[in-house]
PDB file of N, CA and C in Angstrom:
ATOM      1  N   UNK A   1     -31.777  26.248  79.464  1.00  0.00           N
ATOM      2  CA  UNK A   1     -32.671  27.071  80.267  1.00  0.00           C
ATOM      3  C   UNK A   1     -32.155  28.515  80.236  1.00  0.00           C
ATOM      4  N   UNK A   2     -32.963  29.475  79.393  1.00  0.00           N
ATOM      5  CA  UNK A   2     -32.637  30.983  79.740  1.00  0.00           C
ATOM      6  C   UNK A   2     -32.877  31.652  80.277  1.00  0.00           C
ATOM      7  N   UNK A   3     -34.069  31.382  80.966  1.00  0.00           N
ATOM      8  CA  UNK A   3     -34.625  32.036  82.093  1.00  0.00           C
ATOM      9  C   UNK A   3     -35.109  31.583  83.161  1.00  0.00           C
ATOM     10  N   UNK A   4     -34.772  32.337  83.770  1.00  0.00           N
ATOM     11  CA  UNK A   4     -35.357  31.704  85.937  1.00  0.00           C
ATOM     12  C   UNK A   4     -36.542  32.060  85.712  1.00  0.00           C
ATOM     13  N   UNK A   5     -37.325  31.014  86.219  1.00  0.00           N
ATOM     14  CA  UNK A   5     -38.964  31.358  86.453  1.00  0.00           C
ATOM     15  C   UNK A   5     -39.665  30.949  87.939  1.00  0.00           C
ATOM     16  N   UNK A   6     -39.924  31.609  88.250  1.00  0.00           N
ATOM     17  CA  UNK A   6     -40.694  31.235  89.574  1.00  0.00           C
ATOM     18  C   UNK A   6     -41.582  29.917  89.796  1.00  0.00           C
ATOM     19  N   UNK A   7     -40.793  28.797  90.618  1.00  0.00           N
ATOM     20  CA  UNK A   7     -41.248  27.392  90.412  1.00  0.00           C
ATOM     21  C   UNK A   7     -40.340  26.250  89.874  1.00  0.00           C
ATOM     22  N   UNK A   8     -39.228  27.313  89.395  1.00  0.00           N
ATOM     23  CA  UNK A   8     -37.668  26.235  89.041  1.00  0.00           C
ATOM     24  C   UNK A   8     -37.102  25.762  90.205  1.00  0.00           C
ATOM     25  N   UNK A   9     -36.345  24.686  89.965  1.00  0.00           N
ATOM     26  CA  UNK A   9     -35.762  24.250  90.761  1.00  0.00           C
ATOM     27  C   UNK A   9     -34.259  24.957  90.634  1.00  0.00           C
ATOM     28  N   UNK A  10     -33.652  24.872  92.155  1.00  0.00           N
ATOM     29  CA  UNK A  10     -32.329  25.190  91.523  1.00  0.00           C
ATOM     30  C   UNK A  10     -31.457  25.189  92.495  1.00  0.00           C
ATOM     31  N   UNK A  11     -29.824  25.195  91.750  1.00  0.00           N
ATOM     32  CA  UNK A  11     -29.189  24.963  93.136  1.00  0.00           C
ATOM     33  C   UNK A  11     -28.688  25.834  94.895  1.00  0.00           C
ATOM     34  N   UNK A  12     -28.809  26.131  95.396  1.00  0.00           N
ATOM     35  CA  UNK A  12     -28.521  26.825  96.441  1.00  0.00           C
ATOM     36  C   UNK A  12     -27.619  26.720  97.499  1.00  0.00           C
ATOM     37  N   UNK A  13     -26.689  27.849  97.785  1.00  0.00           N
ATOM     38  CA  UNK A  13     -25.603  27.387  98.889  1.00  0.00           C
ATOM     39  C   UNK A  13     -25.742  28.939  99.261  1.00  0.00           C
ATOM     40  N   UNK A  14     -26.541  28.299 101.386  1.00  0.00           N
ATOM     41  CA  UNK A  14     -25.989  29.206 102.271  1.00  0.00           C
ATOM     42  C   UNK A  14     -24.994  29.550 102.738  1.00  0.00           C
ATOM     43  N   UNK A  15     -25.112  30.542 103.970  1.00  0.00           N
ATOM     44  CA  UNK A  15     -24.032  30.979 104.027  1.00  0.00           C
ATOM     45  C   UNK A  15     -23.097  31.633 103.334  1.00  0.00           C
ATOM     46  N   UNK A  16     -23.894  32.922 102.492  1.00  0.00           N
ATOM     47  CA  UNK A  16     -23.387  33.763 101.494  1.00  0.00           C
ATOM     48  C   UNK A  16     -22.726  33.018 100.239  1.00  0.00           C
ATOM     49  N   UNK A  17     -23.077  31.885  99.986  1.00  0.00           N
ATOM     50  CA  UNK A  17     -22.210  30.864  99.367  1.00  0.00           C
ATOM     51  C   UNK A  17     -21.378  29.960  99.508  1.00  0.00           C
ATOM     52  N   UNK A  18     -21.313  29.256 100.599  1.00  0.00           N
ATOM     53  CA  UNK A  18     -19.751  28.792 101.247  1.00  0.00           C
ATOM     54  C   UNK A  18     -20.277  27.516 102.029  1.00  0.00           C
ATOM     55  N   UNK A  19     -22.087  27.206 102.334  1.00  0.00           N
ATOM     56  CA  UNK A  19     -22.941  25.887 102.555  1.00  0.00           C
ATOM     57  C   UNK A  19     -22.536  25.257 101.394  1.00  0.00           C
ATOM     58  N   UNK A  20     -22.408  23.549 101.879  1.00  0.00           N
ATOM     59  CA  UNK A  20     -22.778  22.389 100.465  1.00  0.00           C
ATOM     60  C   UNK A  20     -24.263  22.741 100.293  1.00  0.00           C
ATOM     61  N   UNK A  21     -23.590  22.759  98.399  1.00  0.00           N
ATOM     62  CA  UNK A  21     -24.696  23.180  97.641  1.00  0.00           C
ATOM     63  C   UNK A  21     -26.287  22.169  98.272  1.00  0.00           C
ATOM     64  N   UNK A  22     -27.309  22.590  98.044  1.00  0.00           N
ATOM     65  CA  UNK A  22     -28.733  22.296  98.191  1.00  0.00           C
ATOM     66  C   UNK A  22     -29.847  22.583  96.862  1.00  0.00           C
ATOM     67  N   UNK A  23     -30.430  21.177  96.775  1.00  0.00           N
ATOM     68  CA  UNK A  23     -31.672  21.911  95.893  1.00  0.00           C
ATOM     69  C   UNK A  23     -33.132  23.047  96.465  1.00  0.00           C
ATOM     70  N   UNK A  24     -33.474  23.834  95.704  1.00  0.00           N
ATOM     71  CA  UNK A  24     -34.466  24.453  96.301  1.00  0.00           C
ATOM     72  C   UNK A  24     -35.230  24.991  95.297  1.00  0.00           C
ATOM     73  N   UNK A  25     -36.619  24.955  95.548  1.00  0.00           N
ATOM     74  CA  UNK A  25     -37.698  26.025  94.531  1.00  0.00           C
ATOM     75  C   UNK A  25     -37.826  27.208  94.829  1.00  0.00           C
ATOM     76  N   UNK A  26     -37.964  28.223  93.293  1.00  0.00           N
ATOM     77  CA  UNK A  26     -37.913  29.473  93.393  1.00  0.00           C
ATOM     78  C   UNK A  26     -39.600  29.761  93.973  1.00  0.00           C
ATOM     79  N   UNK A  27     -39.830  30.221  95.195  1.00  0.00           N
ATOM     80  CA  UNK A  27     -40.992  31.304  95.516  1.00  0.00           C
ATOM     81  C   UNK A  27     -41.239  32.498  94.772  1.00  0.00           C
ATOM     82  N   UNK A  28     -40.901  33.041  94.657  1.00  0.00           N
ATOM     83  CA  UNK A  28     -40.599  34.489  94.157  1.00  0.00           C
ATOM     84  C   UNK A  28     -39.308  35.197  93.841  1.00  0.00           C
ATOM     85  N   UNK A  29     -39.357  36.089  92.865  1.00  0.00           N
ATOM     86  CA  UNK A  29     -37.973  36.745  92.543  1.00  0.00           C
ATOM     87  C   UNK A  29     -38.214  38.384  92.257  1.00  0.00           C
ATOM     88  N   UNK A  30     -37.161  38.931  92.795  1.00  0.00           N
ATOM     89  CA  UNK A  30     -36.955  40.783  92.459  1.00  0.00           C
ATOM     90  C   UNK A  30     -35.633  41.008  91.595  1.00  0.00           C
ATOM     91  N   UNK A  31     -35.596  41.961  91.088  1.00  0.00           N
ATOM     92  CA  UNK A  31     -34.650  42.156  90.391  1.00  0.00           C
ATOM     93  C   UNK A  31     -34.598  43.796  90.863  1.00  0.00           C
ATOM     94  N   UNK A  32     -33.468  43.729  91.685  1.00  0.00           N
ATOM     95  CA  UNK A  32     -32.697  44.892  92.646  1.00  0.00           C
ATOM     96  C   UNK A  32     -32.102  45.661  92.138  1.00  0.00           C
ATOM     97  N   UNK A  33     -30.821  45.318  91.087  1.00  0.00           N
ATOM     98  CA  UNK A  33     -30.639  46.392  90.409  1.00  0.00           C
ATOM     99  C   UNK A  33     -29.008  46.691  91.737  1.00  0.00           C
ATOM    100  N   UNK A  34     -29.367  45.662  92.855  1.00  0.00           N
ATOM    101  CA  UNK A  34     -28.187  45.652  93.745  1.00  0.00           C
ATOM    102  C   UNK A  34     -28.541  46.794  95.232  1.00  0.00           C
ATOM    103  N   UNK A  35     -29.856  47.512  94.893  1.00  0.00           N
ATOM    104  CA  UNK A  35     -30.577  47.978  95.957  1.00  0.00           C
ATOM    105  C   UNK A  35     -31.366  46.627  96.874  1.00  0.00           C
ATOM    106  N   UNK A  36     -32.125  47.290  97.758  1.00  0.00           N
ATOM    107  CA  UNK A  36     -32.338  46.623  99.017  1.00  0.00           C
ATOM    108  C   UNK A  36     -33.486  46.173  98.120  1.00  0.00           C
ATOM    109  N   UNK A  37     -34.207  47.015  98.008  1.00  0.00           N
ATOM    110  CA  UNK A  37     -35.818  46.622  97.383  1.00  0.00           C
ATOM    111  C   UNK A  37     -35.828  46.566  95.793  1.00  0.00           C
ATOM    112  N   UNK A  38     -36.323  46.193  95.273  1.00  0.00           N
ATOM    113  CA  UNK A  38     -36.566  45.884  93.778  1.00  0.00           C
ATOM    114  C   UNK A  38     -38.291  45.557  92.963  1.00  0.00           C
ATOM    115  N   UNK A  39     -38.128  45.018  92.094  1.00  0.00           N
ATOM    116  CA  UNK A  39     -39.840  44.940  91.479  1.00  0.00           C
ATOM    117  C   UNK A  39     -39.258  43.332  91.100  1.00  0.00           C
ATOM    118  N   UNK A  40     -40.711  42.900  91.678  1.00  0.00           N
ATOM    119  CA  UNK A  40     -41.036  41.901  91.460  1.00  0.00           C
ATOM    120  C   UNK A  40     -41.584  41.215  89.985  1.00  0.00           C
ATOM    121  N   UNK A  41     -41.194  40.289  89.773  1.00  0.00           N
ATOM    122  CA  UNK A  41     -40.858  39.651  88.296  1.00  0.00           C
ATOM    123  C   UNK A  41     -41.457  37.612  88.291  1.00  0.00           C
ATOM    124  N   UNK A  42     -42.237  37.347  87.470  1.00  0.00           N
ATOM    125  CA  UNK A  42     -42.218  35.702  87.489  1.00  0.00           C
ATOM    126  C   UNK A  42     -40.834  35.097  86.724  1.00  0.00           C
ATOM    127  N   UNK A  43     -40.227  35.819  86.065  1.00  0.00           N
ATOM    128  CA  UNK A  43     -39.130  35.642  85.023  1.00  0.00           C
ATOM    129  C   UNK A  43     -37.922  36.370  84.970  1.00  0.00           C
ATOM    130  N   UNK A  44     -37.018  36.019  85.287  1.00  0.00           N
ATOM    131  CA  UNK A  44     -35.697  36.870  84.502  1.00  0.00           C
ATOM    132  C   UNK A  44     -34.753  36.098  83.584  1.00  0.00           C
ATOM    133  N   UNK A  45     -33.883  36.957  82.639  1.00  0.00           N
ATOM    134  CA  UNK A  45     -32.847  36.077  81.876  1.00  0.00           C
ATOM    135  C   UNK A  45     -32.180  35.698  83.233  1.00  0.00           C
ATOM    136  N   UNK A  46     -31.192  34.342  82.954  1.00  0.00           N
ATOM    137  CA  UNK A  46     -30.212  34.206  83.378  1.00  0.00           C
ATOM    138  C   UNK A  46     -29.389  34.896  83.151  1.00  0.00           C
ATOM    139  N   UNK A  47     -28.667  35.810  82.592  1.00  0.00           N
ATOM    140  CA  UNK A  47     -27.935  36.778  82.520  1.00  0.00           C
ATOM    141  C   UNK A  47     -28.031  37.649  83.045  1.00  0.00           C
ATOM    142  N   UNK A  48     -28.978  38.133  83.959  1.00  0.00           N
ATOM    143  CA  UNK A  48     -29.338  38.975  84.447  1.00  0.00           C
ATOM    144  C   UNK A  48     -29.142  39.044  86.259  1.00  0.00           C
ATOM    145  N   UNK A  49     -28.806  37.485  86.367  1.00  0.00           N
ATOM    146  CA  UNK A  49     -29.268  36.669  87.639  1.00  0.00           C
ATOM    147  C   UNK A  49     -27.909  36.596  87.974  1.00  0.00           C
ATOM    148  N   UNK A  50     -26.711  37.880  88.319  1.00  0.00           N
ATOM    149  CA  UNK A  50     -25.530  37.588  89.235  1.00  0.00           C
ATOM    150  C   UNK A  50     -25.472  38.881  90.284  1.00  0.00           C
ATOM    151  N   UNK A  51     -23.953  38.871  90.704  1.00  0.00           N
ATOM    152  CA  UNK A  51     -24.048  39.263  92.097  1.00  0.00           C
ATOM    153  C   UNK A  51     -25.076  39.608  92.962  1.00  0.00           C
ATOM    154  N   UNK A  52     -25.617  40.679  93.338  1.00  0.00           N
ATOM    155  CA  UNK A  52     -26.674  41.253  94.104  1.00  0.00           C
ATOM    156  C   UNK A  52     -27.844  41.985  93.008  1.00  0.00           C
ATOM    157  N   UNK A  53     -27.925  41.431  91.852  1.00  0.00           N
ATOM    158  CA  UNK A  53     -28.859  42.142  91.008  1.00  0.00           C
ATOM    159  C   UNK A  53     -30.096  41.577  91.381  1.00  0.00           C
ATOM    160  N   UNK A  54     -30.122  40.393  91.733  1.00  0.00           N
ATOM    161  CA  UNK A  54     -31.467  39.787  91.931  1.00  0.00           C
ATOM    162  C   UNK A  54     -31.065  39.194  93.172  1.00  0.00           C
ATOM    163  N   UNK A  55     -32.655  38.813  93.516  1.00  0.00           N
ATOM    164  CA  UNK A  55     -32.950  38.268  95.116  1.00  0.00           C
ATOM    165  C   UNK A  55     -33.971  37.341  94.696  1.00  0.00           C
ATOM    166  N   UNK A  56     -33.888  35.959  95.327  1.00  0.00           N
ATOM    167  CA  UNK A  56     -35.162  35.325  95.242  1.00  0.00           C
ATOM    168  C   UNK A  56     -34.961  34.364  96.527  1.00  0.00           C
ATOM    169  N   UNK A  57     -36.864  33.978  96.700  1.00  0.00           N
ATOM    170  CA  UNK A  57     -37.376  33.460  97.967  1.00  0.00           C
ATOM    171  C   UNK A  57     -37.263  32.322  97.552  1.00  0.00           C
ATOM    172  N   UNK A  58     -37.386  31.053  98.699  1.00  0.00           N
ATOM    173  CA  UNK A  58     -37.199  29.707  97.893  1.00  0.00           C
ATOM    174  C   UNK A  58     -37.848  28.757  99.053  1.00  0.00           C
ATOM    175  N   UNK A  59     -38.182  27.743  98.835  1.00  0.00           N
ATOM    176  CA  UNK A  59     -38.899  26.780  99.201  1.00  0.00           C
ATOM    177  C   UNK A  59     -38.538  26.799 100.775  1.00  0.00           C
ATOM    178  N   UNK A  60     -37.623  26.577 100.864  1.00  0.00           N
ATOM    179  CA  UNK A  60     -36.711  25.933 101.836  1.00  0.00           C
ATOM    180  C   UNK A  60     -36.892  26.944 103.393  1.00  0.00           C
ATOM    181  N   UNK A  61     -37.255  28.134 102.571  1.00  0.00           N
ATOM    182  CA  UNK A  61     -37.369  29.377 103.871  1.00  0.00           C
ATOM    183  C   UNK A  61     -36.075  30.081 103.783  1.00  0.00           C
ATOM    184  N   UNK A  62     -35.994  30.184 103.119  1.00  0.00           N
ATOM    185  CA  UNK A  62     -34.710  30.651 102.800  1.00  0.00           C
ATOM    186  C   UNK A  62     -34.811  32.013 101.931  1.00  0.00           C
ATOM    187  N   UNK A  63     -33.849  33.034 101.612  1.00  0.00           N
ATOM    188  CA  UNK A  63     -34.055  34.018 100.388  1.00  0.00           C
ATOM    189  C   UNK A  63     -32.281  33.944  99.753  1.00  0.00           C
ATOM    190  N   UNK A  64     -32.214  34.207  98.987  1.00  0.00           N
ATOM    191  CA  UNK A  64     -30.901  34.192  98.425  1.00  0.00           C
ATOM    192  C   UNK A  64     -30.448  35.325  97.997  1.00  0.00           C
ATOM    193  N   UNK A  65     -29.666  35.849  97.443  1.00  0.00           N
ATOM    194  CA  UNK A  65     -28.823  36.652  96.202  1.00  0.00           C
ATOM    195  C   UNK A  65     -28.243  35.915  95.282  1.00  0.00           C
ATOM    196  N   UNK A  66     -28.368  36.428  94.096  1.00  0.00           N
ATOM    197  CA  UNK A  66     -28.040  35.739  92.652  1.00  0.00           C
ATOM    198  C   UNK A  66     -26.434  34.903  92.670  1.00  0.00           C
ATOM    199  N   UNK A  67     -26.091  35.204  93.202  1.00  0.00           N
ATOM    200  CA  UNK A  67     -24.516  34.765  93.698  1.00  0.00           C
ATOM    201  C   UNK A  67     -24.412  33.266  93.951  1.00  0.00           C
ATOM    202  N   UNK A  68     -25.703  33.218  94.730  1.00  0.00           N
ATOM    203  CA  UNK A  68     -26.111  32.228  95.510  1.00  0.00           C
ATOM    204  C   UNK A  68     -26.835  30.658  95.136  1.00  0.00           C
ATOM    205  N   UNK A  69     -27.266  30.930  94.088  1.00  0.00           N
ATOM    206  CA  UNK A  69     -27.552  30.181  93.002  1.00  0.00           C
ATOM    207  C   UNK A  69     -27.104  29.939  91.710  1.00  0.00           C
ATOM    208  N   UNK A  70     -27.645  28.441  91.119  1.00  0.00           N
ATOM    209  CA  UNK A  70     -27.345  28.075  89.826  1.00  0.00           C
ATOM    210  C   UNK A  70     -28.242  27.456  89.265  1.00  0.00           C
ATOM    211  N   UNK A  71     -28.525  26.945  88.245  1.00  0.00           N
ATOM    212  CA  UNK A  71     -29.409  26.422  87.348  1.00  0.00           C
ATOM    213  C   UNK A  71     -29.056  25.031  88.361  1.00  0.00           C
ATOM    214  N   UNK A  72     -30.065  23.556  87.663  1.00  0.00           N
ATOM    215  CA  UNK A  72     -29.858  22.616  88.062  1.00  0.00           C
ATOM    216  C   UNK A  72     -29.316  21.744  87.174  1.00  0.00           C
TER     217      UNK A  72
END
């Protein structure tokens, strides 16, 4: 899988990272750039998808930072 797409599943841990991991679906994703706000995207590389570069919404009610997730 090379790219996150809006509707993947994937893994998630709250609590800035530090919750047992959880599955969750991607809602939506921005690519921040590590700012607050960003442009909205159905797709990014995974390479693209660490520390605070990206943000995405997720099933669960939840929003994350790239940190925060992993593939499944």
């Amino acid at each position: 899988m090379s790219k996150l797409k809006v509707g993947d599943k994937v893994i998630w841990r709250g609590s800035w990272g530090s919750d047992n991991p959880v599955k969750a679906e991607i809602n939506s994703i921005e690519i921040t750039g590590g700012g607050k706000y960003g442009r909205q995207v159905d797709e990014v590389d995974w390479r693209e998808v660490y520390d605070r570069n990206v943000t995405v919404d997720l099933d669960n009610g939840h929003w994350a930072y790239a940190d925060q997730i992993s593939p499944v």
